[in-house]
C-alpha atoms as a PDB file:
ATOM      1  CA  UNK A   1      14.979   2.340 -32.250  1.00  0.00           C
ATOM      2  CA  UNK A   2      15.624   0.278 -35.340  1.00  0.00           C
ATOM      3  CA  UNK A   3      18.798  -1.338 -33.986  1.00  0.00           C
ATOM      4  CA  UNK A   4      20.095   2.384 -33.168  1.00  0.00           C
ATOM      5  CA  UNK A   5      21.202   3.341 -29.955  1.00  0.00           C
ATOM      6  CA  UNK A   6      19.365   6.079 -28.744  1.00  0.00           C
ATOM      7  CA  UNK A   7      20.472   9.278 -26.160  1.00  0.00           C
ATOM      8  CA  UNK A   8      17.120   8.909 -23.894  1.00  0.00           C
ATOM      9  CA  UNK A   9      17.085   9.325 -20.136  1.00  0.00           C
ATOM     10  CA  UNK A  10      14.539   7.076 -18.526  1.00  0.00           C
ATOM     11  CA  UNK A  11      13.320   9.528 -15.662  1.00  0.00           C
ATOM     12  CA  UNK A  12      11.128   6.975 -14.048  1.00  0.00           C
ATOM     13  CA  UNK A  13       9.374   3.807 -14.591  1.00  0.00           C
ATOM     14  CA  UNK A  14       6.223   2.189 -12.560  1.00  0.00           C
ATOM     15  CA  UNK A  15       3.760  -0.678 -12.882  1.00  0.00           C
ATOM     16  CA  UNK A  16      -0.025  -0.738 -11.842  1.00  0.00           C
ATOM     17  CA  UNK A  17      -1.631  -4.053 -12.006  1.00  0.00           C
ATOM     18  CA  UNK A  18       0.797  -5.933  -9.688  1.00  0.00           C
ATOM     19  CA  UNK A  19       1.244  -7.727  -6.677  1.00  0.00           C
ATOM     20  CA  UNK A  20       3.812  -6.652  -4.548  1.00  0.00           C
ATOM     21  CA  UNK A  21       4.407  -7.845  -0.681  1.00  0.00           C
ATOM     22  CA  UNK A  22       5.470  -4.173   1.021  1.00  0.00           C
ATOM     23  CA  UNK A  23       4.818  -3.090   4.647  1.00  0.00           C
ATOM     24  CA  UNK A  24       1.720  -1.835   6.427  1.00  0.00           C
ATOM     25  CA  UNK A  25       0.202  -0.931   9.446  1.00  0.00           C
ATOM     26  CA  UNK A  26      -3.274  -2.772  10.696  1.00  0.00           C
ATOM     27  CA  UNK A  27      -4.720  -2.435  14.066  1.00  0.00           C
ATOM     28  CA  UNK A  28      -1.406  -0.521  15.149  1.00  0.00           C
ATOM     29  CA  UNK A  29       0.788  -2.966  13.753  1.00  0.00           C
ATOM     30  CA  UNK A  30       3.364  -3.469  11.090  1.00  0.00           C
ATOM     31  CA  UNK A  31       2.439  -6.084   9.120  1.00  0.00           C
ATOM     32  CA  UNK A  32       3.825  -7.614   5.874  1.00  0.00           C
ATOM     33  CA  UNK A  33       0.702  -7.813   3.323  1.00  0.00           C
ATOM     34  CA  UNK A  34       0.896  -9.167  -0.620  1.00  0.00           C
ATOM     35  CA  UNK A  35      -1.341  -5.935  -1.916  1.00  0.00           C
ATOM     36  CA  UNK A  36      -2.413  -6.889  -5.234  1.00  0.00           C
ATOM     37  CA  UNK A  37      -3.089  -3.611  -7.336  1.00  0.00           C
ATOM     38  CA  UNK A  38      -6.000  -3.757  -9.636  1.00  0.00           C
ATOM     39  CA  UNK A  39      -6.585  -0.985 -11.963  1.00  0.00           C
ATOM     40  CA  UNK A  40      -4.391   0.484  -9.161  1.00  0.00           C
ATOM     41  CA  UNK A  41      -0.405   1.937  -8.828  1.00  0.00           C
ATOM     42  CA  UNK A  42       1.638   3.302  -5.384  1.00  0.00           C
ATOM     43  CA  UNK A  43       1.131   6.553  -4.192  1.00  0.00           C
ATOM     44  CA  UNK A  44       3.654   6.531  -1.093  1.00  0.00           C
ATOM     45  CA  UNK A  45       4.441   9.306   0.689  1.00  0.00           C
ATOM     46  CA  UNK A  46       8.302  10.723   1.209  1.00  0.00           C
ATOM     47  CA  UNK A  47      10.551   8.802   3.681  1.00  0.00           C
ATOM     48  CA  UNK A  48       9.425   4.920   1.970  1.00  0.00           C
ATOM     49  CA  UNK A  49      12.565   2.701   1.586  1.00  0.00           C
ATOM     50  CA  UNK A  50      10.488   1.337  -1.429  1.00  0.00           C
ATOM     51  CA  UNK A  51      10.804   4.568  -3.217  1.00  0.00           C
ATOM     52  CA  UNK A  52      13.828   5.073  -5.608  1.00  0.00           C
ATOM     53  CA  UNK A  53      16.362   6.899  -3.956  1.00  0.00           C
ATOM     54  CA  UNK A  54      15.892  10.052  -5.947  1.00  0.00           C
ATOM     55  CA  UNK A  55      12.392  10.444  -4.822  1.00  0.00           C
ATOM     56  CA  UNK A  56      12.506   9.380  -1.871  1.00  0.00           C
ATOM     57  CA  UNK A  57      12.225  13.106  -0.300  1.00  0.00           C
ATOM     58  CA  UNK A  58       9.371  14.091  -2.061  1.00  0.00           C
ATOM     59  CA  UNK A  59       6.993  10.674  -2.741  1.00  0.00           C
ATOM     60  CA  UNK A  60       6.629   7.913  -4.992  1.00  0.00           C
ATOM     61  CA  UNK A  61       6.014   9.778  -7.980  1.00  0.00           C
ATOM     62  CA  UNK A  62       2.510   8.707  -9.790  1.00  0.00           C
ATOM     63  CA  UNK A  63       1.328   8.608 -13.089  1.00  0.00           C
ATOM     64  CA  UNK A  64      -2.488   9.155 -13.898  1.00  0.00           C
ATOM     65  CA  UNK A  65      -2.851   8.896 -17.683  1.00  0.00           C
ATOM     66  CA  UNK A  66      -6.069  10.492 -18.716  1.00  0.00           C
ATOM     67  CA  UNK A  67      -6.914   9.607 -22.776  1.00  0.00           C
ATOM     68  CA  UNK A  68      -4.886  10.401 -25.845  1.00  0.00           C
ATOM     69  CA  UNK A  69      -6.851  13.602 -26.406  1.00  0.00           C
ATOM     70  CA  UNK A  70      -6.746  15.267 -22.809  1.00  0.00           C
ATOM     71  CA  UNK A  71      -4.107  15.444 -20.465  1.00  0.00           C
ATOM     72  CA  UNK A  72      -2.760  13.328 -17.832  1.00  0.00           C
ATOM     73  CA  UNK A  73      -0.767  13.683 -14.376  1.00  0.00           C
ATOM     74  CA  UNK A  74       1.896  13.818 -12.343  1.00  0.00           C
ATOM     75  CA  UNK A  75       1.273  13.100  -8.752  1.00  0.00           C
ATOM     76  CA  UNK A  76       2.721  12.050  -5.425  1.00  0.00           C
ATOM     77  CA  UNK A  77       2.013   9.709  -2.900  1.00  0.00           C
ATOM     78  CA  UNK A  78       0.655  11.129   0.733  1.00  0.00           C
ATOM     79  CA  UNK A  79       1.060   9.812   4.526  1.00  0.00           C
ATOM     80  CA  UNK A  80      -3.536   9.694   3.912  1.00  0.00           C
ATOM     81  CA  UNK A  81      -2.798   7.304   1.236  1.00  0.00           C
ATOM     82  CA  UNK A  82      -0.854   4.801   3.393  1.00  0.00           C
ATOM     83  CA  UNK A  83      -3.444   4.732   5.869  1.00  0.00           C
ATOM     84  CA  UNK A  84      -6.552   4.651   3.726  1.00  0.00           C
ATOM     85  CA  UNK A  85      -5.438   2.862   0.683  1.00  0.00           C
ATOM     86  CA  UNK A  86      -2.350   0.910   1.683  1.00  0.00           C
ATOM     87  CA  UNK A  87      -0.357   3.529  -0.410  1.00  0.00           C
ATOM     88  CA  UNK A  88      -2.920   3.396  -3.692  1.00  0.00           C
ATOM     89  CA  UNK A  89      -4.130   5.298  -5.888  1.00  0.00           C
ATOM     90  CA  UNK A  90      -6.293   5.149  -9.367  1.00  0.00           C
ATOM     91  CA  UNK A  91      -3.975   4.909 -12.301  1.00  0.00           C
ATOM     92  CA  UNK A  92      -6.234   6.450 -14.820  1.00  0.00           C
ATOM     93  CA  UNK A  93      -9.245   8.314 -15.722  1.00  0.00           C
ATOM     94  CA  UNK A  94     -11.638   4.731 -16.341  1.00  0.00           C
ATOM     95  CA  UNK A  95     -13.846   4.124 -19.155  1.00  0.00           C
ATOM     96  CA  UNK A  96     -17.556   4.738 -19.564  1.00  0.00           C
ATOM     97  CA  UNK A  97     -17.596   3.093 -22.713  1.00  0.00           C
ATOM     98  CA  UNK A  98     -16.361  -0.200 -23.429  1.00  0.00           C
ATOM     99  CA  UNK A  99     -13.739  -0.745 -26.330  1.00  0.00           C
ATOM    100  CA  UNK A 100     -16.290  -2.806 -28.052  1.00  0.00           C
ATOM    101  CA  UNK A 101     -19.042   0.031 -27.572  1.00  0.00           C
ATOM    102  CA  UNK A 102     -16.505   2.917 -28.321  1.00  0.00           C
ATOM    103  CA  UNK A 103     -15.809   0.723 -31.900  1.00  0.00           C
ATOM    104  CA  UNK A 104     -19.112   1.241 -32.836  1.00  0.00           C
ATOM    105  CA  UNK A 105     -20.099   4.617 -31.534  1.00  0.00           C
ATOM    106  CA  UNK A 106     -17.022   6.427 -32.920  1.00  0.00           C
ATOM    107  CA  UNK A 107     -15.057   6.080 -36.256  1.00  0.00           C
ATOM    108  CA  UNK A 108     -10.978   5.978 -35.873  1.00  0.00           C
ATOM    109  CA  UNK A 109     -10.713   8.780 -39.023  1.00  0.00           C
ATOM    110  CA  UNK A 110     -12.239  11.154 -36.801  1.00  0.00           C
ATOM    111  CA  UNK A 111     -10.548  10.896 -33.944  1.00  0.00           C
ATOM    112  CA  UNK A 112      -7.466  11.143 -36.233  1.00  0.00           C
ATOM    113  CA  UNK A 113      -8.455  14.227 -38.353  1.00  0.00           C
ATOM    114  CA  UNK A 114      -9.617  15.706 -34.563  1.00  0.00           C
ATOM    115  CA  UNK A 115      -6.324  15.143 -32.857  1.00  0.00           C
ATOM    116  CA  UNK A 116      -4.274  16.090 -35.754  1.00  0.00           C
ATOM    117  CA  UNK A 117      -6.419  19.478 -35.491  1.00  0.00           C
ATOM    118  CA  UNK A 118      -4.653  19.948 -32.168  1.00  0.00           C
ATOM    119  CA  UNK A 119      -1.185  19.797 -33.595  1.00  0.00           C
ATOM    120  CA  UNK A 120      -1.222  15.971 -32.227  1.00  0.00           C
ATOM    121  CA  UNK A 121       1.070  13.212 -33.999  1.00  0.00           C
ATOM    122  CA  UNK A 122      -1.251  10.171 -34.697  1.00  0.00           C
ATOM    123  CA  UNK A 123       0.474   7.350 -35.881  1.00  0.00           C
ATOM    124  CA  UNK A 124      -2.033   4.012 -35.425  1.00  0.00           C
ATOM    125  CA  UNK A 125      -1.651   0.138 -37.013  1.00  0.00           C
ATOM    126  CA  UNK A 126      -5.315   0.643 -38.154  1.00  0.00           C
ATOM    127  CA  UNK A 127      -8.713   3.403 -37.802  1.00  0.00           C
ATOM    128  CA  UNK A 128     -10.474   0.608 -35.384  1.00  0.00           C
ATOM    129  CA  UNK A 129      -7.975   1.183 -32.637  1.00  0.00           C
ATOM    130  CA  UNK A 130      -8.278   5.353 -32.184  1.00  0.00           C
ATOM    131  CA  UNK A 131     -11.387   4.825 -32.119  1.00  0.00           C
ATOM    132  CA  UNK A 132     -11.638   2.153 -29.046  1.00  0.00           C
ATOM    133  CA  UNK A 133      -9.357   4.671 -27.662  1.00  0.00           C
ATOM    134  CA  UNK A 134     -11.729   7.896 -28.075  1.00  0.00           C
ATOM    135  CA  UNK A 135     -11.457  10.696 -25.690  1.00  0.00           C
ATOM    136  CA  UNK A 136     -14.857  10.594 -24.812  1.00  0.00           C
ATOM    137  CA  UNK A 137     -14.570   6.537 -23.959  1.00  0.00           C
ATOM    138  CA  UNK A 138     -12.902   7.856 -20.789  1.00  0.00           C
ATOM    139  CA  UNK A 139     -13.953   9.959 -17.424  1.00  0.00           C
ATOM    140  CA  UNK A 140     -13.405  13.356 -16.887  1.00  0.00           C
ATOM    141  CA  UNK A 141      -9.452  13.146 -16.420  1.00  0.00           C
ATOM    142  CA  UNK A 142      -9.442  16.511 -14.423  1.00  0.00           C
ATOM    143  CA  UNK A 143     -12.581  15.221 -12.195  1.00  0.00           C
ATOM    144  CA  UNK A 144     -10.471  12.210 -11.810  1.00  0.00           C
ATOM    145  CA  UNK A 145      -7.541  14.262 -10.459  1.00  0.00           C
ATOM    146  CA  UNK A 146      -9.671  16.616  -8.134  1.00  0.00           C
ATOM    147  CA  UNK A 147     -10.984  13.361  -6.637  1.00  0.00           C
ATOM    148  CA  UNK A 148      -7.803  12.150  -5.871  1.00  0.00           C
ATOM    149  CA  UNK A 149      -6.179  15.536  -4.215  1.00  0.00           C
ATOM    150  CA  UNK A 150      -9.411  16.291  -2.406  1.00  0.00           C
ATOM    151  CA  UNK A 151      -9.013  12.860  -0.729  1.00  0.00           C
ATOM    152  CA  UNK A 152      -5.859  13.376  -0.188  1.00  0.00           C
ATOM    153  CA  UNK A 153      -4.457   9.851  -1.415  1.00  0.00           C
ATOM    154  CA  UNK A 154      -2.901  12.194  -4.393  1.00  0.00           C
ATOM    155  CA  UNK A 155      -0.867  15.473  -4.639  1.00  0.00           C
ATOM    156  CA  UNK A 156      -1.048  16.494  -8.049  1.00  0.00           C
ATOM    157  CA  UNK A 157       2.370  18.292  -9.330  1.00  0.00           C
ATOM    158  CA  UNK A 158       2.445  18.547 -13.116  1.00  0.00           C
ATOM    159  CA  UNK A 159      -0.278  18.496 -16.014  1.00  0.00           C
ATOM    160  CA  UNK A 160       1.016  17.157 -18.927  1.00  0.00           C
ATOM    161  CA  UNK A 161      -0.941  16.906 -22.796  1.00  0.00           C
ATOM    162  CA  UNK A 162       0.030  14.770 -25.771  1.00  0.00           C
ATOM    163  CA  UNK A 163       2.224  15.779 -28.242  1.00  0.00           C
ATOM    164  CA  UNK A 164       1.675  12.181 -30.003  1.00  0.00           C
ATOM    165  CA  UNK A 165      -0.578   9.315 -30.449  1.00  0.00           C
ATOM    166  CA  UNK A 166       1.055   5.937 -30.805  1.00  0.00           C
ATOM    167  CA  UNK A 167      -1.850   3.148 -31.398  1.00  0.00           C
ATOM    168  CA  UNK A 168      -0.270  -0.417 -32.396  1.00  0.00           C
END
C-alpha cells in the first residue's frame, strides 16, 4: 500500500464472470465444455483436480457477497452442484434496483451516517456511489443463501459482516 510492502496472507482468490473449459458429465459422459459463468462462480465439490490443493478435501470454497450493509458468505461447492449446475452457483445477493434507480431513490450521506452507526468504516470517492450501492438495492442476502443450501448447489460454512466500506 503506498509503495510499502505489506505482511498480508492472501487466503484465497476466485473469479465469477469467466469462461473456463473444465470437465463434465452429459448423457453419462465426460465431456470437455467452455462454461461461461455469468453473474455466476464454481461451487465444486471435494476431490476436483481444479480446486487448489488446500481445499481440495473440503470443496471449492465460494464467496457470496451480499451488500455493504449486511453480511455475506462463505460456502462450498457440492457433488448436486456438478450435476445440476455444471459446478455453479450465484455469486451474490442481485439487485432489485438498478444503480441508476438506487441514485435517485437514496442519498449517499445516509447510507454513510447509517453504516457509520454500525461501527462500519466508510471511506467513498464521492456520496453518489454509496448510494448506487444501498443495502436495500440488493435481495435478501440470507434468502439468497437459504436458496442455495436448500438446493443443495451450496453448503454454507461461515457468515461474515463488514467491518469497512471501500467505494472508489
Amino acid at each position: 500500500v503506498f509503495k510499502e510492502d505489506c505482511e498480508l496472507k492472501l487466503i484465497y482468490d476466485v473469479c465469477h464472470n469467466i469462461a473456463k473449459f473444465e470437465e463434465h458429465r452429459i448423457d453419462n459422459k465426460k465431456r470437455e465444455l467452455c462454461v461461461h459463468r455469468k453473474g455466476a462462480t464454481r461451487a465444486f465439490p471435494a476431490g476436483r483436480r481444479e480446486i487448489p490443493r488446500a481445499y481440495r478435501g473440503v470443496g471449492q470454497p465460494v464467496i457470496i457477497p451480499g451488500d455493504m450493509g449486511t453480511a455475506s458468505y462463505v460456502l462450498i461447492g457440492t457433488e448436486k452442484a456438478m450435476e445440476e449446475t455444471w459446478g455453479s452457483t450465484c455469486h451474490g445477493a442481485g439487485r432489485v434496483i438498478s444503480r441508476h434507480g438506487a441514485i435517485r431513490r437514496f442519498r449517499g450521506t445516509d447510507i454513510q451516517r447509517k453504516l457509520e452507526a454500525k461501527g462500519q468504516v466508510v471511506r467513498a470517492t464521492h456520496p453518489k456511489i454509496l448510494a448506487e450501492e444501498a443495502s436495500e438495492a440488493y435481495k435478501d442476502i440470507d434468502e439468497v443463501i437459504r436458496s442455495v443450501s436448500l438446493s443443495d448447489i451450496s453448503k454454507p460454512i461461515a457468515r461474515v459482516t463488514p467491518l469497512g466500506v471501500a467505494k472508489g
